[in-house]
PDB file of N, CA and C in Angstrom:
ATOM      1  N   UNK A   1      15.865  24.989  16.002  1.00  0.00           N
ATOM      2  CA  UNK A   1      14.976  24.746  14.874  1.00  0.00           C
ATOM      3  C   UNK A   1      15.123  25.888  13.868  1.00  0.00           C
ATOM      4  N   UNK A   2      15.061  25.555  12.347  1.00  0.00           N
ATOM      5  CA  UNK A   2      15.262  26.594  11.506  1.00  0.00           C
ATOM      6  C   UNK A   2      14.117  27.488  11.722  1.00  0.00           C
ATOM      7  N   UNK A   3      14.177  28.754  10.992  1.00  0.00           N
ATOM      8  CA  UNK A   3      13.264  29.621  10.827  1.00  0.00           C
ATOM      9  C   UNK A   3      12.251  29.453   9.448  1.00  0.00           C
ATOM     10  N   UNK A   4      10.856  29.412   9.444  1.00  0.00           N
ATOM     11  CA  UNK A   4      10.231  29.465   8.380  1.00  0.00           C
ATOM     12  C   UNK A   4       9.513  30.646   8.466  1.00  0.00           C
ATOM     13  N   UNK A   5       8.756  30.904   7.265  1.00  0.00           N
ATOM     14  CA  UNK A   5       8.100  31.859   7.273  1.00  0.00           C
ATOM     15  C   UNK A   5       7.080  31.997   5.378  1.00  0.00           C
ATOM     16  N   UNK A   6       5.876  32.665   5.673  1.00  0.00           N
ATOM     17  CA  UNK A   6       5.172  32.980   4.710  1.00  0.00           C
ATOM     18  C   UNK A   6       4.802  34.657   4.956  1.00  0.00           C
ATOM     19  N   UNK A   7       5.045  35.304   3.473  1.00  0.00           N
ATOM     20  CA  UNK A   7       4.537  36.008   3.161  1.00  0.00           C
ATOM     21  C   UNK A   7       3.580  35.999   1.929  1.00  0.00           C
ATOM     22  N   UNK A   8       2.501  37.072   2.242  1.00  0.00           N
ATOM     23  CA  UNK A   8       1.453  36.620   1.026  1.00  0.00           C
ATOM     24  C   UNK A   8       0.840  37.763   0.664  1.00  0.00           C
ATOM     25  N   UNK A   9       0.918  37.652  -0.936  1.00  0.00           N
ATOM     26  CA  UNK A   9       0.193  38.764  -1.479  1.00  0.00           C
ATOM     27  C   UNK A   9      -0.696  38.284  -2.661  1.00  0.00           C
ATOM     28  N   UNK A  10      -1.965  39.302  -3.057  1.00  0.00           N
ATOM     29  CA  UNK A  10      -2.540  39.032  -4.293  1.00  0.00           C
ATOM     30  C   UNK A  10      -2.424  39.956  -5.323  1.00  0.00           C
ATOM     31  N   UNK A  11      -2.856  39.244  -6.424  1.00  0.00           N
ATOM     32  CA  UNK A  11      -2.850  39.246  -7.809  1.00  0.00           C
ATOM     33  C   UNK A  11      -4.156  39.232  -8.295  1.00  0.00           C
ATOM     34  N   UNK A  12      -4.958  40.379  -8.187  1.00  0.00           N
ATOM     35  CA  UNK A  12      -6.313  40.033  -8.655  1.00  0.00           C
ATOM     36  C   UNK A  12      -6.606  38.984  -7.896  1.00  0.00           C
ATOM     37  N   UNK A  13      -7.608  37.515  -8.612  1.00  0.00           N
ATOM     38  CA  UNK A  13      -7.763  36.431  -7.982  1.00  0.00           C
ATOM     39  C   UNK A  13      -7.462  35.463  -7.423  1.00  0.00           C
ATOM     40  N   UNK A  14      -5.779  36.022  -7.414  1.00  0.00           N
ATOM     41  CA  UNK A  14      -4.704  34.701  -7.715  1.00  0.00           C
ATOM     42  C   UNK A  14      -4.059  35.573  -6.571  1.00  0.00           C
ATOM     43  N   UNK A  15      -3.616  34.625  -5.539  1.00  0.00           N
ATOM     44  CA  UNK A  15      -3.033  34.462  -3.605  1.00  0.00           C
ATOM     45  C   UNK A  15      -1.664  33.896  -4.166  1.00  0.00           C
ATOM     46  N   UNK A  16      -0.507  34.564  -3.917  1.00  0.00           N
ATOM     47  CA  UNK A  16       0.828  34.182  -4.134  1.00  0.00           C
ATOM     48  C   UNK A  16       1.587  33.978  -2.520  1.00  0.00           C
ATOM     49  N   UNK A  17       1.783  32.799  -2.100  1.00  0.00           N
ATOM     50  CA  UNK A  17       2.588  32.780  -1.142  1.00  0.00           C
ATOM     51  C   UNK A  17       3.630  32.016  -1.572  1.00  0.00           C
ATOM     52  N   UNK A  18       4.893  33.398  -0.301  1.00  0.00           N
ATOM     53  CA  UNK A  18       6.370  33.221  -0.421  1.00  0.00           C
ATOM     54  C   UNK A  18       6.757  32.343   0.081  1.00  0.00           C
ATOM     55  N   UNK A  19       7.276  31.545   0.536  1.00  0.00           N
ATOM     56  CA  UNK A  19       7.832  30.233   1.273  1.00  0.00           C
ATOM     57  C   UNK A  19       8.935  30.940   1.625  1.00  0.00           C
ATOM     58  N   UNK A  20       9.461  30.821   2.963  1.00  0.00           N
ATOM     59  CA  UNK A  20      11.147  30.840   3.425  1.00  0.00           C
ATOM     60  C   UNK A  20      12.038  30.152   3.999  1.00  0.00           C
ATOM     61  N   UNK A  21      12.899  29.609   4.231  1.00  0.00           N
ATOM     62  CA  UNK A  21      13.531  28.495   5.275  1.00  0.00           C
ATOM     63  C   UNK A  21      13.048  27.204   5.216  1.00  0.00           C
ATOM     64  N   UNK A  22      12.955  26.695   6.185  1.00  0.00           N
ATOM     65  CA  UNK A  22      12.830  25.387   6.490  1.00  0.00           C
ATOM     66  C   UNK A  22      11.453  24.846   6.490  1.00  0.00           C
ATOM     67  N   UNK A  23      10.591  23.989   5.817  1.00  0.00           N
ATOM     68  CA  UNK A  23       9.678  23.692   5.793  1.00  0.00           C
ATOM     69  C   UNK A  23       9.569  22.015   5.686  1.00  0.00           C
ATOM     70  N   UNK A  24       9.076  21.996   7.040  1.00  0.00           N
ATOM     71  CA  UNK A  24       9.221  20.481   8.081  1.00  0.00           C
ATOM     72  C   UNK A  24       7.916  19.964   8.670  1.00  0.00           C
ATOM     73  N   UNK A  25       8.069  19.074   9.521  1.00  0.00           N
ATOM     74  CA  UNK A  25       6.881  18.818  10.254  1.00  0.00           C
ATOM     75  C   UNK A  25       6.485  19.590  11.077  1.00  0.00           C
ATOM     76  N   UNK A  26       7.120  20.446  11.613  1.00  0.00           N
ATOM     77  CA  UNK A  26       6.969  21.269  12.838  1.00  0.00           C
ATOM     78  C   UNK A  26       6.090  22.991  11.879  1.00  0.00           C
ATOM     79  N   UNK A  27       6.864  23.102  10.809  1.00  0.00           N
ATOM     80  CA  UNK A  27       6.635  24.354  10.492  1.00  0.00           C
ATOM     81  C   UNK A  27       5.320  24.106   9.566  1.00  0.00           C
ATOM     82  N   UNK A  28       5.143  22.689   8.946  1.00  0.00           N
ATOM     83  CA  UNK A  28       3.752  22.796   7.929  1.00  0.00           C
ATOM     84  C   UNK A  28       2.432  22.670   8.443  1.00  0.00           C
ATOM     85  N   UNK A  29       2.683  23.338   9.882  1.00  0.00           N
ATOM     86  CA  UNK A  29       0.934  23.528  10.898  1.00  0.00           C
ATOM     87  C   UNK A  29       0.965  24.884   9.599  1.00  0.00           C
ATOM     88  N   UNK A  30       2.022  25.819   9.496  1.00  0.00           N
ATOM     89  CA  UNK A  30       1.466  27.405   9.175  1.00  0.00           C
ATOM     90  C   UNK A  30       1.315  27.254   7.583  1.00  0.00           C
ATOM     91  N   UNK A  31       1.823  26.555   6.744  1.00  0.00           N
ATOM     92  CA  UNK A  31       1.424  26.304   5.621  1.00  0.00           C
ATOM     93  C   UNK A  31      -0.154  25.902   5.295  1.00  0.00           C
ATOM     94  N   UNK A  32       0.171  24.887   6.339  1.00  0.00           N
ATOM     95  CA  UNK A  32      -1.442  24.204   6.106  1.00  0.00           C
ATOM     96  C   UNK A  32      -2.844  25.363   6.691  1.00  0.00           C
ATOM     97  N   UNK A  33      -2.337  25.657   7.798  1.00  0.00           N
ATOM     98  CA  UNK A  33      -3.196  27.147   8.364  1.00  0.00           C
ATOM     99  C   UNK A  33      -3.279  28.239   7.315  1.00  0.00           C
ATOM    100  N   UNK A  34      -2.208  28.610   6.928  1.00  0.00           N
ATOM    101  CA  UNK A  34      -2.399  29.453   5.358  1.00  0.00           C
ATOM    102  C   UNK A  34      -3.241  29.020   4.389  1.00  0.00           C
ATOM    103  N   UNK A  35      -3.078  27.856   3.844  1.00  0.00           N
ATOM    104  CA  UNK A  35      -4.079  27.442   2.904  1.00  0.00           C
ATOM    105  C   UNK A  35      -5.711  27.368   3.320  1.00  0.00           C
ATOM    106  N   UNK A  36      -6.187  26.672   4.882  1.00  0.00           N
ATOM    107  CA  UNK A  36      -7.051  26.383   5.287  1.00  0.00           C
ATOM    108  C   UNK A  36      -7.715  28.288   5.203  1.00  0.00           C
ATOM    109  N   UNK A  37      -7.104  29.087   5.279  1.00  0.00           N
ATOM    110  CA  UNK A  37      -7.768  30.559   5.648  1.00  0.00           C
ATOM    111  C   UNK A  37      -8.213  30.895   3.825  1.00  0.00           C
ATOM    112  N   UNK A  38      -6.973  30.701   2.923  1.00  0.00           N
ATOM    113  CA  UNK A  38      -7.109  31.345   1.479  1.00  0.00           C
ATOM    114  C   UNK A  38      -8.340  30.364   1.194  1.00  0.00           C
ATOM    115  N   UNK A  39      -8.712  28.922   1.419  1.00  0.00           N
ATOM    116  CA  UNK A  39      -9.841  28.185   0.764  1.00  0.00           C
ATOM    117  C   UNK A  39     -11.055  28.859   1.345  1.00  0.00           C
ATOM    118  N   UNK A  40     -11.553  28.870   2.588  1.00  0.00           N
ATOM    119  CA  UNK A  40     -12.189  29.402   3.680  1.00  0.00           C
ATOM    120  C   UNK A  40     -12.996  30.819   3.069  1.00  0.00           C
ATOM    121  N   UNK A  41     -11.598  31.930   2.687  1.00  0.00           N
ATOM    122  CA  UNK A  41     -12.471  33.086   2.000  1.00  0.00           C
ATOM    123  C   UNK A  41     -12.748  32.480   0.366  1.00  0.00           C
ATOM    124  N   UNK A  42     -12.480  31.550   0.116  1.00  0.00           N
ATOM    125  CA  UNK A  42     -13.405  31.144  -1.447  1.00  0.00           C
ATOM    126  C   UNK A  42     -12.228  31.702  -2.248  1.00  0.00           C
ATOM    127  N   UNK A  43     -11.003  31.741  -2.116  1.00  0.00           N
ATOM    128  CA  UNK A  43      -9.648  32.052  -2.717  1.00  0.00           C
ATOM    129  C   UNK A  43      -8.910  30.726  -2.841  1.00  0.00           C
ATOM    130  N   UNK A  44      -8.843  30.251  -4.301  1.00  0.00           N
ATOM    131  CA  UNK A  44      -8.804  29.160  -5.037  1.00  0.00           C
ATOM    132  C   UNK A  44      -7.411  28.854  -5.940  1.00  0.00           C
ATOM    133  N   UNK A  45      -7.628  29.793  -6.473  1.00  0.00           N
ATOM    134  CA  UNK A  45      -6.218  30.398  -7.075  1.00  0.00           C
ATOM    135  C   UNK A  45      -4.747  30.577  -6.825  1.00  0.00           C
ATOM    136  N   UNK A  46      -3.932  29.171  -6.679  1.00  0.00           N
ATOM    137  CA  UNK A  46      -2.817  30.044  -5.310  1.00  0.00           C
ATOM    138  C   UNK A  46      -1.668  29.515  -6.549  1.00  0.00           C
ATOM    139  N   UNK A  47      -0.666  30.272  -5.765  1.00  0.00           N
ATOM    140  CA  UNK A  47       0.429  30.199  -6.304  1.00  0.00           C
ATOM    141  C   UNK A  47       1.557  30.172  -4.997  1.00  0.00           C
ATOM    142  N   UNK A  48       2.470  29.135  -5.053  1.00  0.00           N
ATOM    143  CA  UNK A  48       3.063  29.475  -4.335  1.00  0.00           C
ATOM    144  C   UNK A  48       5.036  28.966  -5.000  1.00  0.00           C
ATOM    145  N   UNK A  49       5.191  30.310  -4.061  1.00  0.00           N
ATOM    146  CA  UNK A  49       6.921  30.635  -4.292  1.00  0.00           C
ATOM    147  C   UNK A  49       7.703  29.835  -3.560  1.00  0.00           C
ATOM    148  N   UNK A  50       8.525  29.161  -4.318  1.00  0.00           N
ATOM    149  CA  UNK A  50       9.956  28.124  -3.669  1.00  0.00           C
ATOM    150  C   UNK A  50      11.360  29.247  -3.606  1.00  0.00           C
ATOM    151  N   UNK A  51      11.031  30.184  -4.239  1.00  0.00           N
ATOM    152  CA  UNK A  51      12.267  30.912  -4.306  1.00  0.00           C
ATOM    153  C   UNK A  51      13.516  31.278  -2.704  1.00  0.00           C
ATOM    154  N   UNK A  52      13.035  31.141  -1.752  1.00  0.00           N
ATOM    155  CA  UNK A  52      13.671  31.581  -0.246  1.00  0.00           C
ATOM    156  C   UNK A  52      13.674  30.061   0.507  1.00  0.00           C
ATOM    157  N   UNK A  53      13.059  29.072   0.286  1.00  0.00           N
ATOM    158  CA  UNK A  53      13.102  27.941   0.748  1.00  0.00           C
ATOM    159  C   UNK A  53      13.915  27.170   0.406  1.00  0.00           C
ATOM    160  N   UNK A  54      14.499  26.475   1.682  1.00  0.00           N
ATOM    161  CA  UNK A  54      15.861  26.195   1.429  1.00  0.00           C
ATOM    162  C   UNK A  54      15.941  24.290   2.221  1.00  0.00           C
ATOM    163  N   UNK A  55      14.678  24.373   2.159  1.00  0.00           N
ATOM    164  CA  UNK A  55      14.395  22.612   3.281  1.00  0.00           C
ATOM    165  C   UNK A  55      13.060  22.367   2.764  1.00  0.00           C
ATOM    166  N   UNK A  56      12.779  20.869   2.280  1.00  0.00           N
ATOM    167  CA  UNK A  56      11.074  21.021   2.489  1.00  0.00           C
ATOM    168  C   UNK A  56      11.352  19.070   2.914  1.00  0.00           C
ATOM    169  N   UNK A  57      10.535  18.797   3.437  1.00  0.00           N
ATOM    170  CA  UNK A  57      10.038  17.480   4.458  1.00  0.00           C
ATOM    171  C   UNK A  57       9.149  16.653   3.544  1.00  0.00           C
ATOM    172  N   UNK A  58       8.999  15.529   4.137  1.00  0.00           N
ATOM    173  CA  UNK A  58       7.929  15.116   3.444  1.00  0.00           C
ATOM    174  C   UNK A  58       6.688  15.646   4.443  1.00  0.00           C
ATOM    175  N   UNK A  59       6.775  15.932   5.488  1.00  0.00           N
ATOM    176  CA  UNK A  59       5.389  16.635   5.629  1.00  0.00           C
ATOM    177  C   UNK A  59       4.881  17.937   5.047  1.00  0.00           C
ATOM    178  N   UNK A  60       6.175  18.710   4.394  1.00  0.00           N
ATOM    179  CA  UNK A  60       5.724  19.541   3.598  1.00  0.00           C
ATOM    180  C   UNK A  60       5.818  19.025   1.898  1.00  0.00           C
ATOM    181  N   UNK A  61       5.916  18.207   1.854  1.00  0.00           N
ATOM    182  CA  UNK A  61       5.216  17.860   0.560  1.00  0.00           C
ATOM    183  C   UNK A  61       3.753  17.343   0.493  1.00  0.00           C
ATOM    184  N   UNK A  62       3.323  16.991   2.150  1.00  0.00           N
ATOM    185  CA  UNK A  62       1.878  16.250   1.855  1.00  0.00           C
ATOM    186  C   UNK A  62       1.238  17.583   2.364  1.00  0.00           C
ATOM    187  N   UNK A  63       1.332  18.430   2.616  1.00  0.00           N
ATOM    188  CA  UNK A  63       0.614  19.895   2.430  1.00  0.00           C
ATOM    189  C   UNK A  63      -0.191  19.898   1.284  1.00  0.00           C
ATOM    190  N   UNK A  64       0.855  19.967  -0.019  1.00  0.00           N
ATOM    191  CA  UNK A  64       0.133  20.391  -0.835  1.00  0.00           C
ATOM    192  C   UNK A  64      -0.723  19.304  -1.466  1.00  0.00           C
ATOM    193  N   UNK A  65      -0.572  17.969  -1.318  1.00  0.00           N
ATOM    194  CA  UNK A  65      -1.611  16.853  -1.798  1.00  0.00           C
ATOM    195  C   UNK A  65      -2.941  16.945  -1.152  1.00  0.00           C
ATOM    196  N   UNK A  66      -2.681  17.530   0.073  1.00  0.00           N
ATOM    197  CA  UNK A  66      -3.302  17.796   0.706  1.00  0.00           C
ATOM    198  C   UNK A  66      -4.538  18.565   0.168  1.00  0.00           C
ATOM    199  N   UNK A  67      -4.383  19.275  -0.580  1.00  0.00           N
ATOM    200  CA  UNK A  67      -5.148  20.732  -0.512  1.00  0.00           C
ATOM    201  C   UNK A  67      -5.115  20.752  -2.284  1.00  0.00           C
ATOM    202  N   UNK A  68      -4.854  19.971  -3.196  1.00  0.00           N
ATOM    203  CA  UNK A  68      -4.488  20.342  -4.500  1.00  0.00           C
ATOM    204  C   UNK A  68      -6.375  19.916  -4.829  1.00  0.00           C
ATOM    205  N   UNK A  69      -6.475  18.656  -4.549  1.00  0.00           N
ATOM    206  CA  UNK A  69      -8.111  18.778  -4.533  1.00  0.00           C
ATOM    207  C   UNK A  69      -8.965  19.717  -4.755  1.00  0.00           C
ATOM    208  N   UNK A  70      -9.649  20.151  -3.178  1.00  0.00           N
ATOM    209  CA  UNK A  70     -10.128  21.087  -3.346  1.00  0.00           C
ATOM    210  C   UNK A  70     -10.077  22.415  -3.359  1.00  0.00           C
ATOM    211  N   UNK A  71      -8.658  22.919  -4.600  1.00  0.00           N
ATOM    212  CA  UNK A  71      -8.789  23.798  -5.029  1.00  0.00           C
ATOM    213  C   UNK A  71      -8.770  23.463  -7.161  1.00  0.00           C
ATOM    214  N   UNK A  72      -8.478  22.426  -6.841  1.00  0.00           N
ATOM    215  CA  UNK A  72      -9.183  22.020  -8.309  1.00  0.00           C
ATOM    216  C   UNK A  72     -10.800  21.620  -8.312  1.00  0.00           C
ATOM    217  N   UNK A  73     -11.369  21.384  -7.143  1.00  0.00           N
ATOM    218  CA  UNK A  73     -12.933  21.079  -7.344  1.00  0.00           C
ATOM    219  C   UNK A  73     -13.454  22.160  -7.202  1.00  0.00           C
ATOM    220  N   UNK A  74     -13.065  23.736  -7.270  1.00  0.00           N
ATOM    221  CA  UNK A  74     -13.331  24.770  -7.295  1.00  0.00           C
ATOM    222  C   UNK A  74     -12.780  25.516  -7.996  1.00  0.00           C
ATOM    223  N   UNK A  75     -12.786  24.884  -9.284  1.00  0.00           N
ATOM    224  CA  UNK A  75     -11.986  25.764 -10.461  1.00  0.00           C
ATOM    225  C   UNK A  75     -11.053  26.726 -10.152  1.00  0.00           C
ATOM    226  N   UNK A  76     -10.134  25.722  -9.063  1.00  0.00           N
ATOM    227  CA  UNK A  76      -8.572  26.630  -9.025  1.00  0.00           C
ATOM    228  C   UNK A  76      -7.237  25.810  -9.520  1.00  0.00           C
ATOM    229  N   UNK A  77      -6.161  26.163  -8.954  1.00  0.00           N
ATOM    230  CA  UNK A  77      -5.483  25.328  -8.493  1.00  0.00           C
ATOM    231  C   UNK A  77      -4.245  25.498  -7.641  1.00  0.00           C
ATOM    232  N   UNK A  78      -3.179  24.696  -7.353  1.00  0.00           N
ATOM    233  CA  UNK A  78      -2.085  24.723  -6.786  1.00  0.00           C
ATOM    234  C   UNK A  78      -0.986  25.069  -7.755  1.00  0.00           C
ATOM    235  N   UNK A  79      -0.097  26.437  -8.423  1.00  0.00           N
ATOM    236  CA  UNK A  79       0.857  26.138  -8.855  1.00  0.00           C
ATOM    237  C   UNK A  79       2.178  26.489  -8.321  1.00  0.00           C
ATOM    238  N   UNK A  80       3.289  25.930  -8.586  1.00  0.00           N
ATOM    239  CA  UNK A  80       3.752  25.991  -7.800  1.00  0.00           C
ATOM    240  C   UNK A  80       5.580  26.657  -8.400  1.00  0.00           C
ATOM    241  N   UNK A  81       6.395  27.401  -8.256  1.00  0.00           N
ATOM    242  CA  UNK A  81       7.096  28.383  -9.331  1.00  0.00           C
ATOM    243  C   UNK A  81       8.270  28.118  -8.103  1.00  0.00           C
ATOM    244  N   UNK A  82       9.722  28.954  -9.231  1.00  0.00           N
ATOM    245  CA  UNK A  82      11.201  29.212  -8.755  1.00  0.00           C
ATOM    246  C   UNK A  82      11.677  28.204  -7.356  1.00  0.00           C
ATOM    247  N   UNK A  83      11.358  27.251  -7.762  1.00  0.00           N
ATOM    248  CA  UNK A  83      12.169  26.228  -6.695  1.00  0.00           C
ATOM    249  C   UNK A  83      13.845  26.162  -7.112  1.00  0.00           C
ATOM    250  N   UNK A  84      14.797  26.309  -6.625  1.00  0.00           N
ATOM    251  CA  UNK A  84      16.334  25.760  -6.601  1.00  0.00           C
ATOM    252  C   UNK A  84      16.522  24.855  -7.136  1.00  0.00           C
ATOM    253  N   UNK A  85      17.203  23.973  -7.403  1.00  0.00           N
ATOM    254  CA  UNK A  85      17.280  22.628  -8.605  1.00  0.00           C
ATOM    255  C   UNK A  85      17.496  21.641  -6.808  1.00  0.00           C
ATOM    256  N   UNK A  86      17.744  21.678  -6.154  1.00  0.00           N
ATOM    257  CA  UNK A  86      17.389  21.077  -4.648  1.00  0.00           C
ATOM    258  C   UNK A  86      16.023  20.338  -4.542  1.00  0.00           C
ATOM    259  N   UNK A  87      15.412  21.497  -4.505  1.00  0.00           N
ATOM    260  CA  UNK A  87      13.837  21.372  -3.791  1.00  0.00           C
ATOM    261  C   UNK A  87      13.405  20.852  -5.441  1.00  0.00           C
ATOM    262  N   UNK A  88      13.425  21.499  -6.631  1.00  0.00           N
ATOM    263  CA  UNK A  88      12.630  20.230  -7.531  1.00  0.00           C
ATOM    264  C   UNK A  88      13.193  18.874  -7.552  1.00  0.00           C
ATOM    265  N   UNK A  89      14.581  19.037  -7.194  1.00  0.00           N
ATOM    266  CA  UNK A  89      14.748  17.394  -7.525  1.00  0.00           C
ATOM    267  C   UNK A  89      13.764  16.113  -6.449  1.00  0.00           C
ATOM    268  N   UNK A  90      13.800  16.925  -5.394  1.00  0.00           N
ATOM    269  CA  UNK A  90      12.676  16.357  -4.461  1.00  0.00           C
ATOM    270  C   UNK A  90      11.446  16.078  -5.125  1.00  0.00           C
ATOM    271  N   UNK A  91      11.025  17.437  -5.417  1.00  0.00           N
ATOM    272  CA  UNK A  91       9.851  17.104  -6.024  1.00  0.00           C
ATOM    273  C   UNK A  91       9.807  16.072  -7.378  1.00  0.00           C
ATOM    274  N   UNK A  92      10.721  16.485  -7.922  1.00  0.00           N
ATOM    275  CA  UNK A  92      10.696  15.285  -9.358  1.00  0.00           C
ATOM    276  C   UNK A  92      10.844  14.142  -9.012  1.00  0.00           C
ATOM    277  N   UNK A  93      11.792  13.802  -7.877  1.00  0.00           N
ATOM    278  CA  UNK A  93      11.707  12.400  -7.499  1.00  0.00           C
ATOM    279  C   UNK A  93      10.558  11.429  -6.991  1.00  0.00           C
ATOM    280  N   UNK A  94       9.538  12.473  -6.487  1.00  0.00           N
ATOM    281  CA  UNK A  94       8.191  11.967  -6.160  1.00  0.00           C
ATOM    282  C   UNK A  94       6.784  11.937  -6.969  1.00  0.00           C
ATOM    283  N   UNK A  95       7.246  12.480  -8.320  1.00  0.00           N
ATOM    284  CA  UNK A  95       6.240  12.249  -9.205  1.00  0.00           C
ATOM    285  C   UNK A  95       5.313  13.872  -9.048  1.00  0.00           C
ATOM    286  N   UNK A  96       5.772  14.538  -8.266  1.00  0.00           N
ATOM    287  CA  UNK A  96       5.006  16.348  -8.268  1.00  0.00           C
ATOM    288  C   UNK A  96       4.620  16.599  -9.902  1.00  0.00           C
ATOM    289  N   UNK A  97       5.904  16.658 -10.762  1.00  0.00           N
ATOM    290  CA  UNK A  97       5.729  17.486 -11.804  1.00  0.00           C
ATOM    291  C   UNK A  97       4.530  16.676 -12.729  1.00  0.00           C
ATOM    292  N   UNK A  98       3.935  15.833 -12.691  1.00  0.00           N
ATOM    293  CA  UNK A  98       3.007  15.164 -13.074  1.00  0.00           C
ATOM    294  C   UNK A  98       1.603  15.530 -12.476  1.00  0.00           C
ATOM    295  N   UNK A  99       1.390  15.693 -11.514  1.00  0.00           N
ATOM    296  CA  UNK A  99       0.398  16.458 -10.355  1.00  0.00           C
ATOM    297  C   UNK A  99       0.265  17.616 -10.382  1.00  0.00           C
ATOM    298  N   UNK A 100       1.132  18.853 -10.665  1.00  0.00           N
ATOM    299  CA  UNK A 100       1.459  19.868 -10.431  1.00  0.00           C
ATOM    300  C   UNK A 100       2.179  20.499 -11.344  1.00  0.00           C
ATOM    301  N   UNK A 101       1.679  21.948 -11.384  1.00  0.00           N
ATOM    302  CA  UNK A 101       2.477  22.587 -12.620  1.00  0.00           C
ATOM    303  C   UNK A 101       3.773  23.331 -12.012  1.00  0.00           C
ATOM    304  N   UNK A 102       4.933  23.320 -12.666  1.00  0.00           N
ATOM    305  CA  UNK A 102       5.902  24.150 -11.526  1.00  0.00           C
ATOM    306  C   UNK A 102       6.538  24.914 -13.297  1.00  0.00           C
ATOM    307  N   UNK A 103       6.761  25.724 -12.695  1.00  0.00           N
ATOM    308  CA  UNK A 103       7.429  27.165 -13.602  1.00  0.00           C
ATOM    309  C   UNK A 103       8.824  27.422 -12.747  1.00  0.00           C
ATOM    310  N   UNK A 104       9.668  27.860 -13.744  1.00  0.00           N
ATOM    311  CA  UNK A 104      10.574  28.754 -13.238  1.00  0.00           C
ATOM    312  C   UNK A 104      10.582  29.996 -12.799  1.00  0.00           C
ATOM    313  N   UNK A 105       9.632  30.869 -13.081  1.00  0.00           N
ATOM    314  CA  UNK A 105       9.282  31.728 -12.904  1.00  0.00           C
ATOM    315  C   UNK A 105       7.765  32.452 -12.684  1.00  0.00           C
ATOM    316  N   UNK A 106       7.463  33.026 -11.265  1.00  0.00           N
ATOM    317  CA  UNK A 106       6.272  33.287 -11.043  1.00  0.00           C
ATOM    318  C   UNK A 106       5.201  34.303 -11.665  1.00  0.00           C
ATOM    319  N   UNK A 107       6.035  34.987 -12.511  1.00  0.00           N
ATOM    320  CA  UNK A 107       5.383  35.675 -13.801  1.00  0.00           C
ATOM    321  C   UNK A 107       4.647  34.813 -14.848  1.00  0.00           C
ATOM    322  N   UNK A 108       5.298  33.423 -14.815  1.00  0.00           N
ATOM    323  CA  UNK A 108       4.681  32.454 -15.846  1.00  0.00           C
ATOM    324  C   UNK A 108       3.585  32.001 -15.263  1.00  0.00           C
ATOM    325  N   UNK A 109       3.646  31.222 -13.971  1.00  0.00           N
ATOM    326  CA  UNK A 109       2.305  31.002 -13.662  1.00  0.00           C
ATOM    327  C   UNK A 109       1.209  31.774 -13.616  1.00  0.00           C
ATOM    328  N   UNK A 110       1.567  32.809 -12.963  1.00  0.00           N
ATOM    329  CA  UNK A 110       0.375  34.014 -13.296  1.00  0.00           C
ATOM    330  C   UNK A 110      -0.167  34.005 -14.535  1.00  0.00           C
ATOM    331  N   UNK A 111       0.445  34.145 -15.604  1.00  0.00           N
ATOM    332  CA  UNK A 111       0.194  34.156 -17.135  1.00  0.00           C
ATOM    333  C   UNK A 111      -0.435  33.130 -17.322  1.00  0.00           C
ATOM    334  N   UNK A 112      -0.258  32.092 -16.597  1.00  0.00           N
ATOM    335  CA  UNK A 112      -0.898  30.313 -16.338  1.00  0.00           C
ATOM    336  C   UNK A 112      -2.455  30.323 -16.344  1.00  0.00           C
ATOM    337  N   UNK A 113      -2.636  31.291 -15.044  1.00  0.00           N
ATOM    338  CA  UNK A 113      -3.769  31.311 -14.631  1.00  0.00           C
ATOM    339  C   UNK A 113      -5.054  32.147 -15.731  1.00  0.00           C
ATOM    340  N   UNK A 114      -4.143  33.549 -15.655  1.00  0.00           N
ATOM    341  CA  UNK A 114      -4.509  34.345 -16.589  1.00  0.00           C
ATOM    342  C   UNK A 114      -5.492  33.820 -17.995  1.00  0.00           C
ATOM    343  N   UNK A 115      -4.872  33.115 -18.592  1.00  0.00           N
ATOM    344  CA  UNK A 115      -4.791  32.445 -19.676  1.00  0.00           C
ATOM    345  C   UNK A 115      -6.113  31.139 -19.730  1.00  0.00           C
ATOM    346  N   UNK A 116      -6.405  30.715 -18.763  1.00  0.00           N
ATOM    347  CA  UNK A 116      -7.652  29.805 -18.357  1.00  0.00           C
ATOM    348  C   UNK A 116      -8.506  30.001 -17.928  1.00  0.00           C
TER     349      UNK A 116
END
């Protein structure tokens, strides 16, 4: 099985997690466990990095449908930055970029947030 992994840091109010490897059915228990802890402390604000991820599933795409809710019913949201032209075409093929804001760069979303 590939290796996944999250690292996570903040930004003031705003929770940036890294994505790495393979993100599947097996590995989106720790995605979803990540998010369930950042909502939990009342951390709304997320951002998360495609940049090291190199696989995503459709169970890791229903992660984030998952969870885009209620962090918009708590004046946050899900954005989502530096995916590979791979992993957006996934996502574009499923209608994400309509749902979801994605940047090329995670300096922009920050500025995203910043800015609202």
């Amino acid at each position: 099985m590939e290796e996944f992994s999250i690292t996570k840091k903040s930004s003031g109010e705003i929770e940036v997690l890294n994505l790495e490897g393979f993100l599947d059915a097996h590995t989106s228990v720790e995605l979803e466990k990540e998010l369930e802890t950042l909502l939990a402390a009342g951390k709304f604000k997320i951002i998360v990095n495609f940049k090291k991820l190199t696989y995503i599933s459709s169970a890791g795409l229903g992660v984030f449908m998952a969870y885009i809710e209620n962090t918009r019913n708590n004046n946050g949201d899900i954005k989502l930055c530096e995916m590979s032209e791979k992993i957006f075409n996934i996502f574009d093929m499923l209608g994400f970029p309509i749902l979801f804001e994605i940047y090329n760069e995670e300096g922009t979303a920050l500025e995203k947030f910043s800015n609202n």
